[in-house]
C-alpha atoms as a PDB file:
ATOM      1  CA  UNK A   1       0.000   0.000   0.000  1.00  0.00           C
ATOM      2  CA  UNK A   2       1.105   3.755  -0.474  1.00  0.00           C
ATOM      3  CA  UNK A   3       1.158   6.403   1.346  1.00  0.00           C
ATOM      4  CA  UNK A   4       0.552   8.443  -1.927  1.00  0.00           C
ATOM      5  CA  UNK A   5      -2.769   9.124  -1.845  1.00  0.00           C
ATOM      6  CA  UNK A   6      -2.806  10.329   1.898  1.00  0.00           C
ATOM      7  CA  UNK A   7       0.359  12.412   0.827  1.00  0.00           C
ATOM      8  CA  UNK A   8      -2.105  14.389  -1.993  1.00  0.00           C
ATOM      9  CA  UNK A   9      -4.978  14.791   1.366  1.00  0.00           C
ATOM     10  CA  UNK A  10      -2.397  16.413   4.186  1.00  0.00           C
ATOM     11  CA  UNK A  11      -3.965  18.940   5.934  1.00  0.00           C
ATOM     12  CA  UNK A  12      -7.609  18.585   4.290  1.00  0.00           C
ATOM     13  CA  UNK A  13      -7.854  14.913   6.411  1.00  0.00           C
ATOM     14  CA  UNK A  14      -7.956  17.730   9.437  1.00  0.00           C
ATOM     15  CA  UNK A  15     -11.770  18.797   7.502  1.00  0.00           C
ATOM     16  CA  UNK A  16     -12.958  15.232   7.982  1.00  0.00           C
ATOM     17  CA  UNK A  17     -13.614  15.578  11.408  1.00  0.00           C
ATOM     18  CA  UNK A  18     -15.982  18.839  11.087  1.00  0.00           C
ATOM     19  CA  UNK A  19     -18.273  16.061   8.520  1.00  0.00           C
ATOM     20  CA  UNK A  20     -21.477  14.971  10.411  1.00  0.00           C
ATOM     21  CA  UNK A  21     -20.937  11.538  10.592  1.00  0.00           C
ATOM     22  CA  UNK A  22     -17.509  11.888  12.143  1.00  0.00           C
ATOM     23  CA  UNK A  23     -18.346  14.928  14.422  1.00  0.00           C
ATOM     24  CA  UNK A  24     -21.723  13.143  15.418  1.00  0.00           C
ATOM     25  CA  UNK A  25     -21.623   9.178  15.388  1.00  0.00           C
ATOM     26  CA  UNK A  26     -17.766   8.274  14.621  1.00  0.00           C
ATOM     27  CA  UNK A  27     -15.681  10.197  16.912  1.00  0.00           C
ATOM     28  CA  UNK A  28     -17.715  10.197  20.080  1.00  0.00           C
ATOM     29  CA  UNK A  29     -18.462   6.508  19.157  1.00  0.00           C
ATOM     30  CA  UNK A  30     -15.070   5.569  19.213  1.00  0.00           C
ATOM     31  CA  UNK A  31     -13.850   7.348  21.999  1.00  0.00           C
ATOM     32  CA  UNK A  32     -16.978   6.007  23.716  1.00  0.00           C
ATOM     33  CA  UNK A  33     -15.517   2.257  23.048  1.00  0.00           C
ATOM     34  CA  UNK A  34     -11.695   3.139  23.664  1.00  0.00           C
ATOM     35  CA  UNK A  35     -12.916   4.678  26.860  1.00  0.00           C
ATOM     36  CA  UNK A  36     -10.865   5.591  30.029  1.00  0.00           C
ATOM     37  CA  UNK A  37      -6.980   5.732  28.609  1.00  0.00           C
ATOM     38  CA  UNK A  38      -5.968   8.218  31.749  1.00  0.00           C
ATOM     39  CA  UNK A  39      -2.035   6.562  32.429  1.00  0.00           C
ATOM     40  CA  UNK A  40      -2.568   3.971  29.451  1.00  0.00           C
ATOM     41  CA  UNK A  41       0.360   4.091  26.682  1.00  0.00           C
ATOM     42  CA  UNK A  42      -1.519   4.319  23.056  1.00  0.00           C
ATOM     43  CA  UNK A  43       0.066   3.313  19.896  1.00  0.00           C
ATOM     44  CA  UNK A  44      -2.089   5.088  16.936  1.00  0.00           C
ATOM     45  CA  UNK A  45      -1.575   2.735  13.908  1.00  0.00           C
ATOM     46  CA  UNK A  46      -2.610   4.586  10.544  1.00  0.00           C
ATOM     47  CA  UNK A  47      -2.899   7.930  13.181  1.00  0.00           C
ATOM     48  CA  UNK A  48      -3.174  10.360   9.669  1.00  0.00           C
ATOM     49  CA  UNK A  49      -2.820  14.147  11.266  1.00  0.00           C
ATOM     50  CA  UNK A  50      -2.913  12.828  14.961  1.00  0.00           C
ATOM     51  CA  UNK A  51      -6.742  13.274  15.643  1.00  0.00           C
ATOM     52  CA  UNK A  52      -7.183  10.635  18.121  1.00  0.00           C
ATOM     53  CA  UNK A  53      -3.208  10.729  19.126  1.00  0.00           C
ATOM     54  CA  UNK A  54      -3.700  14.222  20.526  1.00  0.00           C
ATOM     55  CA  UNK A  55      -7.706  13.354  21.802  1.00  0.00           C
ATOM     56  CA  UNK A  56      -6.447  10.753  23.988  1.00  0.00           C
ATOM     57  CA  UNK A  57      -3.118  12.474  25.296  1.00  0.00           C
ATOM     58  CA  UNK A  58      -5.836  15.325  25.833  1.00  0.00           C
ATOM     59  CA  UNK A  59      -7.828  12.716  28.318  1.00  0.00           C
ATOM     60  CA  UNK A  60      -5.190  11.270  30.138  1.00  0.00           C
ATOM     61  CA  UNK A  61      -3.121   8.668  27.730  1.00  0.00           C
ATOM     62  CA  UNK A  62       0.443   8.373  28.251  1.00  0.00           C
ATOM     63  CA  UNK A  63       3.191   7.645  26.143  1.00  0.00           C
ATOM     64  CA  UNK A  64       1.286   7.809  23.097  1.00  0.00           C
ATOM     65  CA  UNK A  65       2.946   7.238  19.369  1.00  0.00           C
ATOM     66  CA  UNK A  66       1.673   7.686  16.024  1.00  0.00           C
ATOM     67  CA  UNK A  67       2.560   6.056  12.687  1.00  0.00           C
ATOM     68  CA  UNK A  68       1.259   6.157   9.432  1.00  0.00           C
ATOM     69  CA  UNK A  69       2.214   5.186   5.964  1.00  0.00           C
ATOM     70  CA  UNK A  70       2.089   8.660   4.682  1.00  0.00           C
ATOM     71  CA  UNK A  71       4.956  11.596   5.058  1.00  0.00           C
ATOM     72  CA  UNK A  72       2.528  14.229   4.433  1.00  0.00           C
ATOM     73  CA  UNK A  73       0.486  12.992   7.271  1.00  0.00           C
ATOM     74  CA  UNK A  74       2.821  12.882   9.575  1.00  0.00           C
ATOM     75  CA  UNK A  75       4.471  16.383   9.175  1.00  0.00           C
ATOM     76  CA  UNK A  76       0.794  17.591   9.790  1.00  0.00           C
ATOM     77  CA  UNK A  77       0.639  15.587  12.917  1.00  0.00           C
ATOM     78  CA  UNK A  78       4.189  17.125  13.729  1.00  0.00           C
ATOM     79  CA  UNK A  79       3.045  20.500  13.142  1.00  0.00           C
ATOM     80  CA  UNK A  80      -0.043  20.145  15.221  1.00  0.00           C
ATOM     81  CA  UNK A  81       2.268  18.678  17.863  1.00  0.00           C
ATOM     82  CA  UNK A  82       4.484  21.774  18.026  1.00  0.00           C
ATOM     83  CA  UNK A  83       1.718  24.402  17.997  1.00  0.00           C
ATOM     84  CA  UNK A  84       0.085  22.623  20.709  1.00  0.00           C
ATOM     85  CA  UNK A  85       2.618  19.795  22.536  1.00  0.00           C
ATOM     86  CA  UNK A  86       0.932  17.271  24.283  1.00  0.00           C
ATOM     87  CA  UNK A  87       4.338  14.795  24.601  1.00  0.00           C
ATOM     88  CA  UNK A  88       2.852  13.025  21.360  1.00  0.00           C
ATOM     89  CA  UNK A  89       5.864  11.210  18.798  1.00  0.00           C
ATOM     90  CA  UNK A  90       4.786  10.884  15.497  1.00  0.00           C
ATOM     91  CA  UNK A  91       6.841   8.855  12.652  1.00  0.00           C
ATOM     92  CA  UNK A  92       6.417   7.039   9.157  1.00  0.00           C
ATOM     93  CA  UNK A  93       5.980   3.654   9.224  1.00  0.00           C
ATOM     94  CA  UNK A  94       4.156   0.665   7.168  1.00  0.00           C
ATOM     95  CA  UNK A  95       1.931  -1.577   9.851  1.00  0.00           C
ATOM     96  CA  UNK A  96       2.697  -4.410   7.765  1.00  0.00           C
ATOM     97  CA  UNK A  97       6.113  -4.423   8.178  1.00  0.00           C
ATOM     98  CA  UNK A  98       6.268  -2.521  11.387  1.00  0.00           C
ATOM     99  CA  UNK A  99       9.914  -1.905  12.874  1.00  0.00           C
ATOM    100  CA  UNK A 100      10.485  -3.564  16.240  1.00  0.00           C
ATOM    101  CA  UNK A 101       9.238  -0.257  18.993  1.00  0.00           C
ATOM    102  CA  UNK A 102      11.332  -1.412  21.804  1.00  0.00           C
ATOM    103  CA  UNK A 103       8.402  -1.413  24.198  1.00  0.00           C
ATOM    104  CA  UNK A 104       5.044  -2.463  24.260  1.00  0.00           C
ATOM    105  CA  UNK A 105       1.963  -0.347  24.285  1.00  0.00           C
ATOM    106  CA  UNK A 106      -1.453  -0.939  26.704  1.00  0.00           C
ATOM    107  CA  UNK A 107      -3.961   0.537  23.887  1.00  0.00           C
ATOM    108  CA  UNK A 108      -3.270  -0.363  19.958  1.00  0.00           C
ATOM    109  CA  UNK A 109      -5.976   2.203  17.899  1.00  0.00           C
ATOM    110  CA  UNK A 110      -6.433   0.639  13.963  1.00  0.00           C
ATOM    111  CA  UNK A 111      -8.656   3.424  12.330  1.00  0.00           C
ATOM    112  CA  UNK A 112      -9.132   2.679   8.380  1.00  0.00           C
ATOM    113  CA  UNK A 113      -6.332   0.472   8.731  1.00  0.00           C
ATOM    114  CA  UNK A 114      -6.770  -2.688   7.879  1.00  0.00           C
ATOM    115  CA  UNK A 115      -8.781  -1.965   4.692  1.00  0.00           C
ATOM    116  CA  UNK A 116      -5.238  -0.695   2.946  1.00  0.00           C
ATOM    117  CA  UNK A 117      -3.696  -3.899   2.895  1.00  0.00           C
ATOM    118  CA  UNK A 118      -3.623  -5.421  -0.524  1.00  0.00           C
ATOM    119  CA  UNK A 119      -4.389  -9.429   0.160  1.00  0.00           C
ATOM    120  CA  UNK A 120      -5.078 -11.544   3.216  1.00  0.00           C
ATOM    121  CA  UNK A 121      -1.444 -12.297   3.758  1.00  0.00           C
ATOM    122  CA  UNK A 122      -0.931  -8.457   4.536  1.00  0.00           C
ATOM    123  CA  UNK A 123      -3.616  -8.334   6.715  1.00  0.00           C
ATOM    124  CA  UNK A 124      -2.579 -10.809   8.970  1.00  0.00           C
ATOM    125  CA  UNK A 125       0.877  -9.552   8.560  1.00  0.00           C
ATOM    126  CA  UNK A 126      -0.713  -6.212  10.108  1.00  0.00           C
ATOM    127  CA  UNK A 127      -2.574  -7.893  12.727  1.00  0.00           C
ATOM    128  CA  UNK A 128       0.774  -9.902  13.869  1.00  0.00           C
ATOM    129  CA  UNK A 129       2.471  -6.135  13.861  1.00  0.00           C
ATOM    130  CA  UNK A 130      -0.541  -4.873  15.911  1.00  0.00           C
ATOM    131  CA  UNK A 131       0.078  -8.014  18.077  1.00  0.00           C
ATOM    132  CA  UNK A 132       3.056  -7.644  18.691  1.00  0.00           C
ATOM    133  CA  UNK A 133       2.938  -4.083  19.948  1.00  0.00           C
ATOM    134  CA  UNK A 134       0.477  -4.670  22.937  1.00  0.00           C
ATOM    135  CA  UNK A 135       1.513  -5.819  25.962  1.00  0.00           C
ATOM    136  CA  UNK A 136      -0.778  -9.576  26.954  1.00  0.00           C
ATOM    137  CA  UNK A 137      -3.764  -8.656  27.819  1.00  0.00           C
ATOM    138  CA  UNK A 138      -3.495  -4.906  25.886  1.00  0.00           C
ATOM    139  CA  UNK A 139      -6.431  -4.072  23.435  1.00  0.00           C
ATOM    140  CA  UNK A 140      -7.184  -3.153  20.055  1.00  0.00           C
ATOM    141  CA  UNK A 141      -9.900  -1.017  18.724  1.00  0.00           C
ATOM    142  CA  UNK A 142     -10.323  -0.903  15.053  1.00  0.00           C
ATOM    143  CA  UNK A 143     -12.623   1.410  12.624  1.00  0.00           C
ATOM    144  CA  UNK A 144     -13.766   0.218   9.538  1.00  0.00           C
ATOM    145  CA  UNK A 145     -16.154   0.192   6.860  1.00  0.00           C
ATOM    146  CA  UNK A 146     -18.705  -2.165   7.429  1.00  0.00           C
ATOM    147  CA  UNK A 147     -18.979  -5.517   6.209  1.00  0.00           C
ATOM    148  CA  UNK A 148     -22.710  -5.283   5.665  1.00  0.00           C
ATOM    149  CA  UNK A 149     -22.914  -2.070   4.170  1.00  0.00           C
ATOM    150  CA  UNK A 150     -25.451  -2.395   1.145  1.00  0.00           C
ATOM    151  CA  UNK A 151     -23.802  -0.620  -1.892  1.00  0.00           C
ATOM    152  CA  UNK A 152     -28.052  -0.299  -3.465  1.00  0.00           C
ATOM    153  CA  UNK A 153     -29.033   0.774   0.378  1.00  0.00           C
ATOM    154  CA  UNK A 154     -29.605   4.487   1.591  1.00  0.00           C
ATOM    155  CA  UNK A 155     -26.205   6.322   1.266  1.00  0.00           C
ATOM    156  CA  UNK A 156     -24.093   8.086   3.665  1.00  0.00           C
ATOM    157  CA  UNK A 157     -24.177  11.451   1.478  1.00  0.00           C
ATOM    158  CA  UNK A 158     -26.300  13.749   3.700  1.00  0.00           C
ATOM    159  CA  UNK A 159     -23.996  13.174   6.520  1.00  0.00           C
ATOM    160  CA  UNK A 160     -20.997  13.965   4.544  1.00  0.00           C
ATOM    161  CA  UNK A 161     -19.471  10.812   2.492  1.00  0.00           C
ATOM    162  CA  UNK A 162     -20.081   9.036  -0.893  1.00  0.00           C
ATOM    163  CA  UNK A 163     -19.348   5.719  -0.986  1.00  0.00           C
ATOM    164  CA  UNK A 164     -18.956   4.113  -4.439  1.00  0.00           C
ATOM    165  CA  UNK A 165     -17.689   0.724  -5.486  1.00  0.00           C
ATOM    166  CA  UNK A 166     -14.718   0.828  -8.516  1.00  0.00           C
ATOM    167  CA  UNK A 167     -15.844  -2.523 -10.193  1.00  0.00           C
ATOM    168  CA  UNK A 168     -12.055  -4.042  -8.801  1.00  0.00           C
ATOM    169  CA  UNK A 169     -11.886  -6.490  -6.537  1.00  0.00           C
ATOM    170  CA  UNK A 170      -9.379  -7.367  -4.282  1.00  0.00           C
ATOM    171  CA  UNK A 171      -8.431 -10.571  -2.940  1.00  0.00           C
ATOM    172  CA  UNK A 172      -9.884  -9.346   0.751  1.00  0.00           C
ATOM    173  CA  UNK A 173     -13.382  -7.993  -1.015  1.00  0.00           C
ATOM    174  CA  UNK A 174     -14.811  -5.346  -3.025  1.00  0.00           C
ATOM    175  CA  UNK A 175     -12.405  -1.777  -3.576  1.00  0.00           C
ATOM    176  CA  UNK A 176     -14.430   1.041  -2.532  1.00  0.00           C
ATOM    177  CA  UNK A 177     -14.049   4.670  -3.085  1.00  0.00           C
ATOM    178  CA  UNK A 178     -14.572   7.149  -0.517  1.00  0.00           C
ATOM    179  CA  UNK A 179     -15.044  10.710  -1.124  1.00  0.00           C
ATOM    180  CA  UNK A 180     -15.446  12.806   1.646  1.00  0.00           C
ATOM    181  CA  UNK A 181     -18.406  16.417   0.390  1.00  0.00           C
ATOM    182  CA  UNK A 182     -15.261  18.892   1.649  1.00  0.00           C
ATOM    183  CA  UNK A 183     -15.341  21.747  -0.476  1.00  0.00           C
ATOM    184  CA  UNK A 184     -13.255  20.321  -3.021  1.00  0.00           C
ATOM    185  CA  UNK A 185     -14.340  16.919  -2.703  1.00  0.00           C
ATOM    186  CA  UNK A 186     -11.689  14.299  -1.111  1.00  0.00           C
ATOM    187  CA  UNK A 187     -11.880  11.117  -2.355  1.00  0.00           C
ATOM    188  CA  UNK A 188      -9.247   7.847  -1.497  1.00  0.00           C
ATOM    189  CA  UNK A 189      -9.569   4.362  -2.664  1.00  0.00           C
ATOM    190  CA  UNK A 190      -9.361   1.084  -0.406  1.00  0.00           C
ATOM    191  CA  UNK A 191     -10.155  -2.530   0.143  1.00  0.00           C
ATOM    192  CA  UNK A 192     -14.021  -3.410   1.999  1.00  0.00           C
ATOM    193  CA  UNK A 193     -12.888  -6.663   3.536  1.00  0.00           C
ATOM    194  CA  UNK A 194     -14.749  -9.051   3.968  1.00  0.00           C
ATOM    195  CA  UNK A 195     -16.237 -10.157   8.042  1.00  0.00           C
ATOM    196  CA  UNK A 196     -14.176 -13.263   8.006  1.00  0.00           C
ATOM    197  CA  UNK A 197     -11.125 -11.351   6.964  1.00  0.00           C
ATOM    198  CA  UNK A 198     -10.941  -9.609   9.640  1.00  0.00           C
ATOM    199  CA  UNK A 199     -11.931 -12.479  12.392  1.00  0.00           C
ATOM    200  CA  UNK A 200      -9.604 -14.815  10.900  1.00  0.00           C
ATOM    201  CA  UNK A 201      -6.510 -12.963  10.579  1.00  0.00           C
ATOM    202  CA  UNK A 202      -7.210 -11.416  13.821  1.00  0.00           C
ATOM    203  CA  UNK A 203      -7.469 -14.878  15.663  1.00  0.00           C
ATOM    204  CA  UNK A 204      -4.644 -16.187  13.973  1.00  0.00           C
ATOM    205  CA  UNK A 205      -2.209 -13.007  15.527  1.00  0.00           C
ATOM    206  CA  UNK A 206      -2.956 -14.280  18.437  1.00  0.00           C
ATOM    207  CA  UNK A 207      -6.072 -11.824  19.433  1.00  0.00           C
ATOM    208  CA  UNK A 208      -9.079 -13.027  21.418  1.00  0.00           C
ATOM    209  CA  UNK A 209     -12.485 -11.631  22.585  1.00  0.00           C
ATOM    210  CA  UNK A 210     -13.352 -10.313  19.290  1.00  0.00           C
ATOM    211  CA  UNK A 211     -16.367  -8.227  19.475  1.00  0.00           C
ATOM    212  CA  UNK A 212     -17.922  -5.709  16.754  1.00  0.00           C
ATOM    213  CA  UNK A 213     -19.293  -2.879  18.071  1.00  0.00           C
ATOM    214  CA  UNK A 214     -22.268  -0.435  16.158  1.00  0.00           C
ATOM    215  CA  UNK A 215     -21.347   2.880  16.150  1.00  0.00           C
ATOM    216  CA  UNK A 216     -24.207   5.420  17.292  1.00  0.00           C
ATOM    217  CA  UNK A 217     -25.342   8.763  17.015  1.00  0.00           C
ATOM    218  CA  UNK A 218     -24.687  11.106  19.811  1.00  0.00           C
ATOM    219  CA  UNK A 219     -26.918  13.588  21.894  1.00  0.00           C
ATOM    220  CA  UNK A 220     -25.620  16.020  20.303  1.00  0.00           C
ATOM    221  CA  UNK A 221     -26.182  14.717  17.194  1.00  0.00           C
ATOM    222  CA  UNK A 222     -30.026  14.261  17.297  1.00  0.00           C
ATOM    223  CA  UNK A 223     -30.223  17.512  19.298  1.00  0.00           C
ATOM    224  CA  UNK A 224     -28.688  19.153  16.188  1.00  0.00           C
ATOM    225  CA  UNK A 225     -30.249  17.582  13.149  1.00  0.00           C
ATOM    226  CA  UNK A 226     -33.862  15.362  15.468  1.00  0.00           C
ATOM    227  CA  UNK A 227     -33.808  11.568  14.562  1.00  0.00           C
ATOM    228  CA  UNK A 228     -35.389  11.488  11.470  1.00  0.00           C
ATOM    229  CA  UNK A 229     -32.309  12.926   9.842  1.00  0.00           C
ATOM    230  CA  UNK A 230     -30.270   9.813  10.998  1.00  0.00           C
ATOM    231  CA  UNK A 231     -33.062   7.318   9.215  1.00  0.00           C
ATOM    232  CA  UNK A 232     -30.580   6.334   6.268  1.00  0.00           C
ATOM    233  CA  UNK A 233     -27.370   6.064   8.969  1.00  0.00           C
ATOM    234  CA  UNK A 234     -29.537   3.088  10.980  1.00  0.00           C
ATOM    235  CA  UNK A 235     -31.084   1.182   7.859  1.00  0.00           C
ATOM    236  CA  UNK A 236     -27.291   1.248   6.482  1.00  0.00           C
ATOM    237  CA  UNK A 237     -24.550   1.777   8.662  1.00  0.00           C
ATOM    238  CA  UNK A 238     -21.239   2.314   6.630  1.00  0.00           C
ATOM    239  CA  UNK A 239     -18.615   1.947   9.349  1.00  0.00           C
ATOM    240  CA  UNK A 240     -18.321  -0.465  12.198  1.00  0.00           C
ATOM    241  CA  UNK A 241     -15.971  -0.959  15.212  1.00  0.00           C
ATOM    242  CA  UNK A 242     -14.148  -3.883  16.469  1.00  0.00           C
ATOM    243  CA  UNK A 243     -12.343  -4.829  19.900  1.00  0.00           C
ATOM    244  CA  UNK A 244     -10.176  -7.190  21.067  1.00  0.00           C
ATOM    245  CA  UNK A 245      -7.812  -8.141  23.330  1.00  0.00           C
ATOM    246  CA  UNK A 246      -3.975  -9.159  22.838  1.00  0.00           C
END
């Protein structure tokens, strides 16, 4: 996988996070499921500009570290880092062939991570990387498209993303492009794995307790747009989380 296409993003990833779907249902979501991290050490695999790096050394986390694939990315992160420093490293790495950290981390975060790798082999070469990084016992929480997501099913556009298939198909399932309605439009192409993908290479790391968790819409959320705006978001869900435990 490449960094590349992350590289052309940079600083417009930052615009995701003022989207509806991320400001209402995926961040608090996620955050919600990571839950308390105060003297936890955090590894941020696939971190982008540092979003949840710098949330969770904001709440508490310790010793947290962020790698991604893409330069770009990470001198964002960097920069954010030094206008506001929080104690947060940043550096370019690829999960799937992850350098040995010298230390082992309590927390492992895998947003839109998995996804990127190109066959099954890669993803379990990920998940043995993620593995690897937590201490026995340490957890995982992933983001991902969902599995289930239904391609002829109400779309995700009216809270801020277009999700399209290419007509490719990799050996892990379908590639998908997402475009994210910034003003321009940012789109980026990757792999909708299959469930079993993920279970499978998961289990065979060495990870246990595997649970997926929906994501939901906040207070805030319904206070801002009432539930009937969120109709299309519950009869489809396009994202999904997952935990487990190292």
């Amino acid at each position: 996988m490449s960094g590349q296409q992350y590289d052309e993003i940079g600083e417009a990833y930052e615009g995701f996070k003022s989207l509806p779907l991320e400001q209402y249902v995926v961040v608090p979501s996620f955050l919600g499921m990571v839950g308390d991290v105060r003297g936890r050490s955090v590894l941020d695999l696939a971190c982008g500009t540092g979003f949840y790096s710098r949330e969770l050394g904001r709440r508490g986390a310790t010793d947290v570290l962020g790698i991604d694939i893409s330069g770009e990315m990470v001198a964002v992160a960097q920069q954010l880092e030094r206008a506001d420093p929080l104690g947060i490293g940043y550096e370019v790495g690829d999960v799937s062939r992850l350098r040995s950290l010298g230390r082992q981390f309590d927390i492992a975060l895998a947003v839109q991570l998995l996804n990127y790798a190109e066959d099954v082999a890669a993803t379990e070469r990920m998940c043995r990387s993620l593995h690897a990084s937590l201490k026995p016992g340490g957890e995982l929480f992933a983001l991902n498209q969902s599995p289930d997501f239904r391609f002829d099913g109400p779309p995700p556009d009216r809270y801020g993303f277009r999700t399209e298939l290419t007509g490719d198909e990799a050996e892990t399932g379908p590639r998908v492009r997402t475009t994210a309605l910034l003003d321009p439009p940012v789109s980026f192409v990757a792999n909708l794995p299959r469930r079993e993908v993920y279970e499978t290479c998961l289990r065979a790391a060495g990870f246990s307790d595997l649970a997926w968790v929906p994501l939901t819409v906040s207070a805030a959320g319904l206070a801002a747009f009432g539930a009937d705006h969120w109709a299309d978001f519950h009869a489809n869900p396009p994202l999904e989380m997952l935990r487990c435990r190292a």
